[in-house]
Every structure is written in structure tokens, then in C-alpha cells.
N, C-alpha and C. Protein backbone atom coordinates (compact mmCIF):
# COMPACT_ATOMS: atom_id res chain seq x y z
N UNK A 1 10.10 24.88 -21.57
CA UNK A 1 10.38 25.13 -20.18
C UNK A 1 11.27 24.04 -19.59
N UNK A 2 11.96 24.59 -18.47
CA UNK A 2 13.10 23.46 -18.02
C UNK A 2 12.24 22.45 -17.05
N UNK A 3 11.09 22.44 -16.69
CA UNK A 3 10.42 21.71 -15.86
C UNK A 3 9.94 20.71 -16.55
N UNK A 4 9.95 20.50 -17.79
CA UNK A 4 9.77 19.21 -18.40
C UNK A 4 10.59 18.24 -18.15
N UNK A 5 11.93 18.42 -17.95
CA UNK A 5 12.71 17.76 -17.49
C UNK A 5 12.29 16.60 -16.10
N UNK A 6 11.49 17.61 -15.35
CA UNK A 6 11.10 16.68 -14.16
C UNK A 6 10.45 15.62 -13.98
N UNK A 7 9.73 15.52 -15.13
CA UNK A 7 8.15 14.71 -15.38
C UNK A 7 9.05 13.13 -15.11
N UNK A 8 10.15 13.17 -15.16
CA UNK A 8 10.65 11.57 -15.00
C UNK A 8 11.08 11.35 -13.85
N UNK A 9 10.71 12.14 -12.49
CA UNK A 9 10.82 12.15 -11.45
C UNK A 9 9.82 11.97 -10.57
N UNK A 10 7.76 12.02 -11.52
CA UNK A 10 6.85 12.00 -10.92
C UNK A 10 6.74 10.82 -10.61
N UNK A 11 7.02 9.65 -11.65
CA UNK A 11 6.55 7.93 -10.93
C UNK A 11 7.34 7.78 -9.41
N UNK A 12 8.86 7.91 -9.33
CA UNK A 12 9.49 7.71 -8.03
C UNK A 12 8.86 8.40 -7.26
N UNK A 13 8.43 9.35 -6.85
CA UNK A 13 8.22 10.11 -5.91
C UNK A 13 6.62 9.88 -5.59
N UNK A 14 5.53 9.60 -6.76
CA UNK A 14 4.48 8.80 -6.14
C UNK A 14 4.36 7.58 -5.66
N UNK A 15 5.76 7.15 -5.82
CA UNK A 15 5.55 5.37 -5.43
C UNK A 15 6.40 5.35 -4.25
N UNK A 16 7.23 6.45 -3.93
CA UNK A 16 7.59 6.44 -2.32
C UNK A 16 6.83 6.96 -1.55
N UNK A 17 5.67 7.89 -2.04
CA UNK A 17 5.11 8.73 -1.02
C UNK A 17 3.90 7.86 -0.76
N UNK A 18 3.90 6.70 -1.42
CA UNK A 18 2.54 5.82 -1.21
C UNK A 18 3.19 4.49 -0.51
N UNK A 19 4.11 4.26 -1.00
CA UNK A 19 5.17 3.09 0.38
C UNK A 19 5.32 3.65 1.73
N UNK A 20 5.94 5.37 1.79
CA UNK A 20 5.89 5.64 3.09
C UNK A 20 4.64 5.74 4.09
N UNK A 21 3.64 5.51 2.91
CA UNK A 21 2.27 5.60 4.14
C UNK A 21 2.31 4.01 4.84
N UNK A 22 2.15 3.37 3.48
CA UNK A 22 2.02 2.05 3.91
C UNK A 22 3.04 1.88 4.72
N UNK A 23 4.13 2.23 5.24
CA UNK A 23 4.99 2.03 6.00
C UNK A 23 4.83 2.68 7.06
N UNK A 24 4.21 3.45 7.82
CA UNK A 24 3.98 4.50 8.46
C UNK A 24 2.63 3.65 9.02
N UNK A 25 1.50 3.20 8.29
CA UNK A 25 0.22 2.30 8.96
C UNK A 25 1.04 0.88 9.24
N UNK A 26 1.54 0.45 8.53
CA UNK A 26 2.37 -0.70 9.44
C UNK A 26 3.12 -0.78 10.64
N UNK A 27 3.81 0.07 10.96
CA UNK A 27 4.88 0.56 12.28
C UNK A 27 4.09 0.86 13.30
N UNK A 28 2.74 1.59 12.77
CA UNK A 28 1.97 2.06 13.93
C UNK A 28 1.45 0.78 14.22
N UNK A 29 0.95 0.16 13.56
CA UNK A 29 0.29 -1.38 13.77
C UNK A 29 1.36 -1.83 14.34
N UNK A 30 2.27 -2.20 14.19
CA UNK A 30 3.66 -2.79 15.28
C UNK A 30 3.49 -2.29 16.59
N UNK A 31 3.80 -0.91 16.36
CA UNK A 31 4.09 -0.38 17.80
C UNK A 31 2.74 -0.63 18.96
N UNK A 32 1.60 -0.30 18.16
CA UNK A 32 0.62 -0.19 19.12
C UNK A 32 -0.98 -0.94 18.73
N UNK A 33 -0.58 -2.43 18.45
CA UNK A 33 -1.86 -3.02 17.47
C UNK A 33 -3.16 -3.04 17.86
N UNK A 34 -3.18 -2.71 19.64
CA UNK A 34 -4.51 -2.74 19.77
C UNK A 34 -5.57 -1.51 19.85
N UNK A 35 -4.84 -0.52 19.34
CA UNK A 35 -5.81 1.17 18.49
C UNK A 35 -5.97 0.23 17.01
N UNK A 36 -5.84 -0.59 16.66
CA UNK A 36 -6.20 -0.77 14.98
C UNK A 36 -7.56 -2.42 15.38
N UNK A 37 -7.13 -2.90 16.36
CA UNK A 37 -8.66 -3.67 16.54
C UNK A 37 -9.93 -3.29 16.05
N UNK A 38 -10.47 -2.19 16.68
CA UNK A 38 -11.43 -1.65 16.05
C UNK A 38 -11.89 -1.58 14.87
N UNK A 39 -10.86 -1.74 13.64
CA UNK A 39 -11.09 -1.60 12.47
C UNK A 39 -10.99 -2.96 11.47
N UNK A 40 -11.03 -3.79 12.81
CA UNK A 40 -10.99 -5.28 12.09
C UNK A 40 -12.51 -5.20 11.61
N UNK A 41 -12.94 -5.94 10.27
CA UNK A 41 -14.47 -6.01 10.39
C UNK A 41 -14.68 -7.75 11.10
N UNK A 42 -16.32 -7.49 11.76
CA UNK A 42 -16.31 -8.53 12.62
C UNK A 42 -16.17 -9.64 11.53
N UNK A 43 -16.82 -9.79 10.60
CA UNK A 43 -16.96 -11.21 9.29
C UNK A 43 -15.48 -11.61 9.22
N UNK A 44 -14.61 -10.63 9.40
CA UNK A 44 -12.64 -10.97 9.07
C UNK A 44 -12.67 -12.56 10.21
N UNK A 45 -12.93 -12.04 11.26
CA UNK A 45 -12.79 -12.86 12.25
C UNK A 45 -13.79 -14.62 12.01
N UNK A 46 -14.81 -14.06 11.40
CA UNK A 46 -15.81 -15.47 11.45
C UNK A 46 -15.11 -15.64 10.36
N UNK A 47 -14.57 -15.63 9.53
CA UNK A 47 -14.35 -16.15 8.18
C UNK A 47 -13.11 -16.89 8.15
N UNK A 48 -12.16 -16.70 9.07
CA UNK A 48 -11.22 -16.98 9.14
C UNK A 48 -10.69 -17.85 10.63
N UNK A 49 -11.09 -17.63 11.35
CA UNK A 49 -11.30 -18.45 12.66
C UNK A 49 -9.99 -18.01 13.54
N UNK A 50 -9.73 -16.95 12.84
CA UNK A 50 -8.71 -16.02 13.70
C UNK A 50 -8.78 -14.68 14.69
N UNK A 51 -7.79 -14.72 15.91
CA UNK A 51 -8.20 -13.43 16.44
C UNK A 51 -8.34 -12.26 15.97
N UNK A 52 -8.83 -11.56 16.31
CA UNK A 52 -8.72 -9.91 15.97
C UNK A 52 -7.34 -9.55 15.79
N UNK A 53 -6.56 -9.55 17.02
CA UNK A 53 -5.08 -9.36 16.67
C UNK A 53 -4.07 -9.77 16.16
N UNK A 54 -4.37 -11.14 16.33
CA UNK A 54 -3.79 -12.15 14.97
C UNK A 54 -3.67 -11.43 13.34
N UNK A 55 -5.08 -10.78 13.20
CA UNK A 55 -5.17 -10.30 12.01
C UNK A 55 -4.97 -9.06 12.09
N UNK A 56 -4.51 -8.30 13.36
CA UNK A 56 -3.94 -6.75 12.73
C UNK A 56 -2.57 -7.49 12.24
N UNK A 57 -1.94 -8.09 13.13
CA UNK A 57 -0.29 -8.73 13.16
C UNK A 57 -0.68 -8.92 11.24
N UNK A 58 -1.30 -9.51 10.46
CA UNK A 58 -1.20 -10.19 9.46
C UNK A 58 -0.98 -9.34 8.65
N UNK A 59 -1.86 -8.50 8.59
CA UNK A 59 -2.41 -7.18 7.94
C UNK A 59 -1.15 -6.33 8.24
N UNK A 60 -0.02 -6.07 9.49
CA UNK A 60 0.96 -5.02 9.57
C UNK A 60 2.04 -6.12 8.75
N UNK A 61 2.10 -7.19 8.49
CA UNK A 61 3.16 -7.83 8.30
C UNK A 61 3.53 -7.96 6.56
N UNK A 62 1.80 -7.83 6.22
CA UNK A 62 1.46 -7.83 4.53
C UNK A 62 1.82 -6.49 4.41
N UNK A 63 1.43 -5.04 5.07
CA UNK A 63 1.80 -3.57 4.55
C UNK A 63 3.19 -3.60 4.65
N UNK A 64 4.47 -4.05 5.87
CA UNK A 64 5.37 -3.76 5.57
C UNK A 64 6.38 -4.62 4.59
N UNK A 65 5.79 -5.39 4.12
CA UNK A 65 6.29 -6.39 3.23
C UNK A 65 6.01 -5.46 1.52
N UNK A 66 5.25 -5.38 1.34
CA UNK A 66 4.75 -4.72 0.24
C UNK A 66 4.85 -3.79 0.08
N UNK A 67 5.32 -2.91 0.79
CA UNK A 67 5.06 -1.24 1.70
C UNK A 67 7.09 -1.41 0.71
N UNK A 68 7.63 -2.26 1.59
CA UNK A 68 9.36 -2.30 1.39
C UNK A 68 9.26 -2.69 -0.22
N UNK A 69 8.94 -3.35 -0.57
CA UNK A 69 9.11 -3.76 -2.01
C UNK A 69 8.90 -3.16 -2.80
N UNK A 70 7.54 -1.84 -2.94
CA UNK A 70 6.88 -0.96 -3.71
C UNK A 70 8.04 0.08 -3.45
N UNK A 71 8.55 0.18 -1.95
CA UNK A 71 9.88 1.81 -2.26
C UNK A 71 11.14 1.51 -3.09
N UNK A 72 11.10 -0.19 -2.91
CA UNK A 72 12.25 -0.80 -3.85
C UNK A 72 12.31 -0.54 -5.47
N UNK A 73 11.03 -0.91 -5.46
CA UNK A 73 10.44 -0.96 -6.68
C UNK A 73 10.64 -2.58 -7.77
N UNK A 74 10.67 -3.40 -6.62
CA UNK A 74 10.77 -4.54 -6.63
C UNK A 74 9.07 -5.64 -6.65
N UNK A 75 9.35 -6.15 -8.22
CA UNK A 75 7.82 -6.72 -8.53
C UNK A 75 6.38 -5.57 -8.48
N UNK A 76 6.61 -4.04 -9.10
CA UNK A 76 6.42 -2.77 -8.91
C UNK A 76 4.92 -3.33 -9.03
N UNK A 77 4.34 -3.69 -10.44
CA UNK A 77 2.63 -4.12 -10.94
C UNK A 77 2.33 -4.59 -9.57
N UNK A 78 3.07 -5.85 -9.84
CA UNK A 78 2.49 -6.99 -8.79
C UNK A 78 1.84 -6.46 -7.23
N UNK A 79 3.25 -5.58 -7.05
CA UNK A 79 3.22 -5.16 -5.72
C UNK A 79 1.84 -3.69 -5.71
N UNK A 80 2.12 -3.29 -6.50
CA UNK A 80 0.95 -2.08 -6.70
C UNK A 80 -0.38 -2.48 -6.47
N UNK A 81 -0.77 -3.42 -7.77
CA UNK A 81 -2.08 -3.82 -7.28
C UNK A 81 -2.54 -4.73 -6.50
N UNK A 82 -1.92 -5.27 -6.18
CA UNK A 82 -2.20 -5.99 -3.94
C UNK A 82 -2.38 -5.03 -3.23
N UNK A 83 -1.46 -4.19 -3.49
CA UNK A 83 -2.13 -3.25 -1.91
C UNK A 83 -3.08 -2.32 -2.68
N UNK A 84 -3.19 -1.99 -4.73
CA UNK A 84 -4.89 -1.62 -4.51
C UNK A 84 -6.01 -1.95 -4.03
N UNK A 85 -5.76 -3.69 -4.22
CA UNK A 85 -6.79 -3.95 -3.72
C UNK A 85 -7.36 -4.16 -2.68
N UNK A 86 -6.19 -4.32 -1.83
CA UNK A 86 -6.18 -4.41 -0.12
C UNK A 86 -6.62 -2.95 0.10
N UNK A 87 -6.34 -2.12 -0.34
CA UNK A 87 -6.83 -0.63 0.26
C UNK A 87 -9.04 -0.65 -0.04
N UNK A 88 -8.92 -0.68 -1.78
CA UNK A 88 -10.14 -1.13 -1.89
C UNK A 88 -11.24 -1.84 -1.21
N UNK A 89 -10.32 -3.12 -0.14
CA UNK A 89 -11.12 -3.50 0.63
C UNK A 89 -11.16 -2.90 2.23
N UNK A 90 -10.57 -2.62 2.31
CA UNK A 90 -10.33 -1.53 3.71
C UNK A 90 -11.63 -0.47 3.63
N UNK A 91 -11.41 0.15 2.26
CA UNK A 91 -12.03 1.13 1.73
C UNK A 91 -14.05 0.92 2.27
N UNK A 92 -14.16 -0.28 1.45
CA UNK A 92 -15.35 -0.81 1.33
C UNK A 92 -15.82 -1.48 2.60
N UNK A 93 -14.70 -1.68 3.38
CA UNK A 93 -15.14 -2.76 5.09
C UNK A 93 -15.34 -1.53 5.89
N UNK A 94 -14.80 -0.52 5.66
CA UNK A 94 -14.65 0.90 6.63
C UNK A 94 -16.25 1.51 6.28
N UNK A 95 -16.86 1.35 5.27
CA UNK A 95 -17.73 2.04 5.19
C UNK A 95 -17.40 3.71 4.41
N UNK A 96 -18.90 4.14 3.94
CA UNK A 96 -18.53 6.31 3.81
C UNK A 96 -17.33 6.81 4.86
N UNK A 97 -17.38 7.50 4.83
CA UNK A 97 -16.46 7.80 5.93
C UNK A 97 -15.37 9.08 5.79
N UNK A 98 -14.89 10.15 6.37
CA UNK A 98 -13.32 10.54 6.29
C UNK A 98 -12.22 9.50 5.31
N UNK A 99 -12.29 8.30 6.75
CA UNK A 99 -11.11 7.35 6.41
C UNK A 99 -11.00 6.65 4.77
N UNK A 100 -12.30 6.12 4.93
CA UNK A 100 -12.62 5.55 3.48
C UNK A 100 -12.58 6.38 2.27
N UNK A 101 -12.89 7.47 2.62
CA UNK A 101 -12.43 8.46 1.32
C UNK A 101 -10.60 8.63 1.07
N UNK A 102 -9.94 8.90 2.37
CA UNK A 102 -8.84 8.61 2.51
C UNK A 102 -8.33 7.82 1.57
N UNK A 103 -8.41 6.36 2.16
CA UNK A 103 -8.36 5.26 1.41
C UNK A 103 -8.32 5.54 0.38
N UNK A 104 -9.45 5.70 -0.29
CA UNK A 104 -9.80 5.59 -1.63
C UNK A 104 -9.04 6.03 -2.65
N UNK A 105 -8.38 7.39 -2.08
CA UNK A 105 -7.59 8.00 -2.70
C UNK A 105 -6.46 7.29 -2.94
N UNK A 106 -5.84 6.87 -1.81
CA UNK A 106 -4.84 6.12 -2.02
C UNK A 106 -4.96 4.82 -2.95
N UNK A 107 -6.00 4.59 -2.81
CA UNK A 107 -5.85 3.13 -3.92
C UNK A 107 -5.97 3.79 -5.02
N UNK A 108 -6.30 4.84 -5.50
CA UNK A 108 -6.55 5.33 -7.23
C UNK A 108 -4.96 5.70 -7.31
N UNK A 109 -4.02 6.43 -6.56
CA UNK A 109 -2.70 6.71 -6.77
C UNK A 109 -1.84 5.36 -6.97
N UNK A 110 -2.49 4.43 -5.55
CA UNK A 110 -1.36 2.92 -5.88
C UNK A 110 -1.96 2.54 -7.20
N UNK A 111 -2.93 2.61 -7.77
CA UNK A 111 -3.61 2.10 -9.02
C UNK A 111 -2.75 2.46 -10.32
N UNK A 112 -2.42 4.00 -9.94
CA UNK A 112 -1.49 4.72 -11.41
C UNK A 112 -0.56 4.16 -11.12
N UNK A 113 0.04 3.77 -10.12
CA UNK A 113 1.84 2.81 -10.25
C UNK A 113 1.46 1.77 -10.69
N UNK A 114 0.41 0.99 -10.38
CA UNK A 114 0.28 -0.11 -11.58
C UNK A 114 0.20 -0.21 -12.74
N UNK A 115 -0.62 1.27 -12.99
CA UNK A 115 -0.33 1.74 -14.58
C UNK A 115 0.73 1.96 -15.42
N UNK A 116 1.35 2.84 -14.32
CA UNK A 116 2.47 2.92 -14.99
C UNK A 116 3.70 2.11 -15.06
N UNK A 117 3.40 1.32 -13.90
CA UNK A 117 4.36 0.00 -13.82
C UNK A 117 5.96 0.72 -13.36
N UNK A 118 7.07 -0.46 -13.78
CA UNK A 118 8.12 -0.25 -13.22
C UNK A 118 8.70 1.44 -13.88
N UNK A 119 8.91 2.16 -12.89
CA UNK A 119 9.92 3.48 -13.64
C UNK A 119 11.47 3.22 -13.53
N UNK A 120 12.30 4.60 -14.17
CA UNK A 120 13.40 4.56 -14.80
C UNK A 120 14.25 3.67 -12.88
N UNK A 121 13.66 4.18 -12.01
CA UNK A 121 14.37 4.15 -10.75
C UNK A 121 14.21 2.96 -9.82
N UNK A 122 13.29 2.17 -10.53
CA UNK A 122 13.09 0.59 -9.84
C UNK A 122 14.12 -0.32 -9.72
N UNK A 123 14.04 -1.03 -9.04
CA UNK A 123 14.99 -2.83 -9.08
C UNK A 123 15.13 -3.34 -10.15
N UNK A 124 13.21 -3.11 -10.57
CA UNK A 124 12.78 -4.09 -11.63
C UNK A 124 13.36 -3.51 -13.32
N UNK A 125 13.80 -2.23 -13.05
CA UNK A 125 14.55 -1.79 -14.05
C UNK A 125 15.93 -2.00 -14.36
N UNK A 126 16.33 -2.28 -13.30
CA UNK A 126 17.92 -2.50 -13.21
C UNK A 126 17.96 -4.27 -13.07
N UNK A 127 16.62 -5.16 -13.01
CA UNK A 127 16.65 -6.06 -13.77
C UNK A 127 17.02 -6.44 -15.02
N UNK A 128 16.46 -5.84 -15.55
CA UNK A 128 15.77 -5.78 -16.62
C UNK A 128 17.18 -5.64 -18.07
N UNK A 129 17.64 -4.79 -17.71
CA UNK A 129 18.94 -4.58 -17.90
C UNK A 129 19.85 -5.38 -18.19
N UNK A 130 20.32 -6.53 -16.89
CA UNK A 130 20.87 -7.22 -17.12
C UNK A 130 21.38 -8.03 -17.94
């Protein structure tokens, strides 16, 4: 079948459609940080001796940093499993939940780009090259 052909099109397209979220929860965190307060857990704050909004700012500044690098495909592993595990902990601070199932999902998909690491369409491929 001619659709085999495509299968080298599935890594790009899961690793943008998982940057554009992270890019999409970052912007909203820009635009409007104090709807994401709420979801600070209170221990973030004692543990760190920082505001609440201090740490959405931190938290939007780490997604769009990582968020840009993962659509690049720039430091692809590296960048993959940071924000698994940052989701993982979101996941686990959020509690059962809608959201946390959400989550969850998303960290098992950012998880397979770590698996699968850099594809044909990365930076880190056209590193590599060189």
C-alpha cells in the first residue's frame, strides 16, 4: 500500500502537535497568568520561597522555551523528557482528575519522542550531518 510511505511523517507531526500545546499553555500563561494561579500547588510556594506568580511566569517561560526547541527539534531527547517529566509532575500535583488524565496522556506521547528521539526532520539531524 502507498501509505507506508507516510509512516516517516508520524515522528514530525507528533512532536509538533505536542510543542503546539505546550505552546498554546504557555501564551495563555503570558497573556493571562492569573487563571493558572490556582494550579500552583501550595508546597511549590513553601519550597521555594517564591510567589505564586513568580512561578506561573517560570513555569510559562520553561514551556515556551522547550515548547520552541521540541518544534525545532533542537536537543529533541533532552528536550522531550523535561517536559515528560514536568507534565508527570503537573500530572501528580493536579491530582485524579479530567486535567490529570489529560496530562497524562500527553506525557506518554512526549515520552515516545524521547523514544524515538531525533527524526528525519529535526535540527538535530541536520546536525548531525555536518
Amino acid at each position: 500500500m502507498k501509505f507506508e510511505k507516510l509512516s516517516k511523517y508520524s515522528p514530525i507531526v507528533l512532536r509538533t502537535g505536542v510543542a503546539i500545546v505546550f505552546l498554546w499553555f504557555g501564551f495563555s500563561q503570558l497573556k493571562s497568568p492569573g487563571n493558572w494561579i490556582k494550579l500552583i500547588p501550595d508546597y511549590a510556594t513553601s519550597l521555594t520561597q517564591l510567589s505564586v506568580i513568580s512561578l506561573v511566569y517560570i513555569n510559562l517561560i520553561f514551556e515556551l522555551i522547550f515548547a520552541t526547541l521540541l518544534l525545532l527539534g533542537l536537543f529533541t531527547r533532552t528536550t522531550s523528557l523535561l517536559l515528560t517529566l514536568h507534565l508527570l509532575h503537573i500530572t501528580t500535583a493536579l491530582g485524579y482528575g479530567p486535567v490529570a488524565v489529560r496530562d497524562f496522556s500527553l506525557a506518554i506521547a512526549t515520552f515516545a519522542i524521547f523514544l524515538h528521539g531525533a527524526d528525519e526532520f529535526c535540527i538535530d539531524k541536520l546536525r548531525r550531518r555536518k
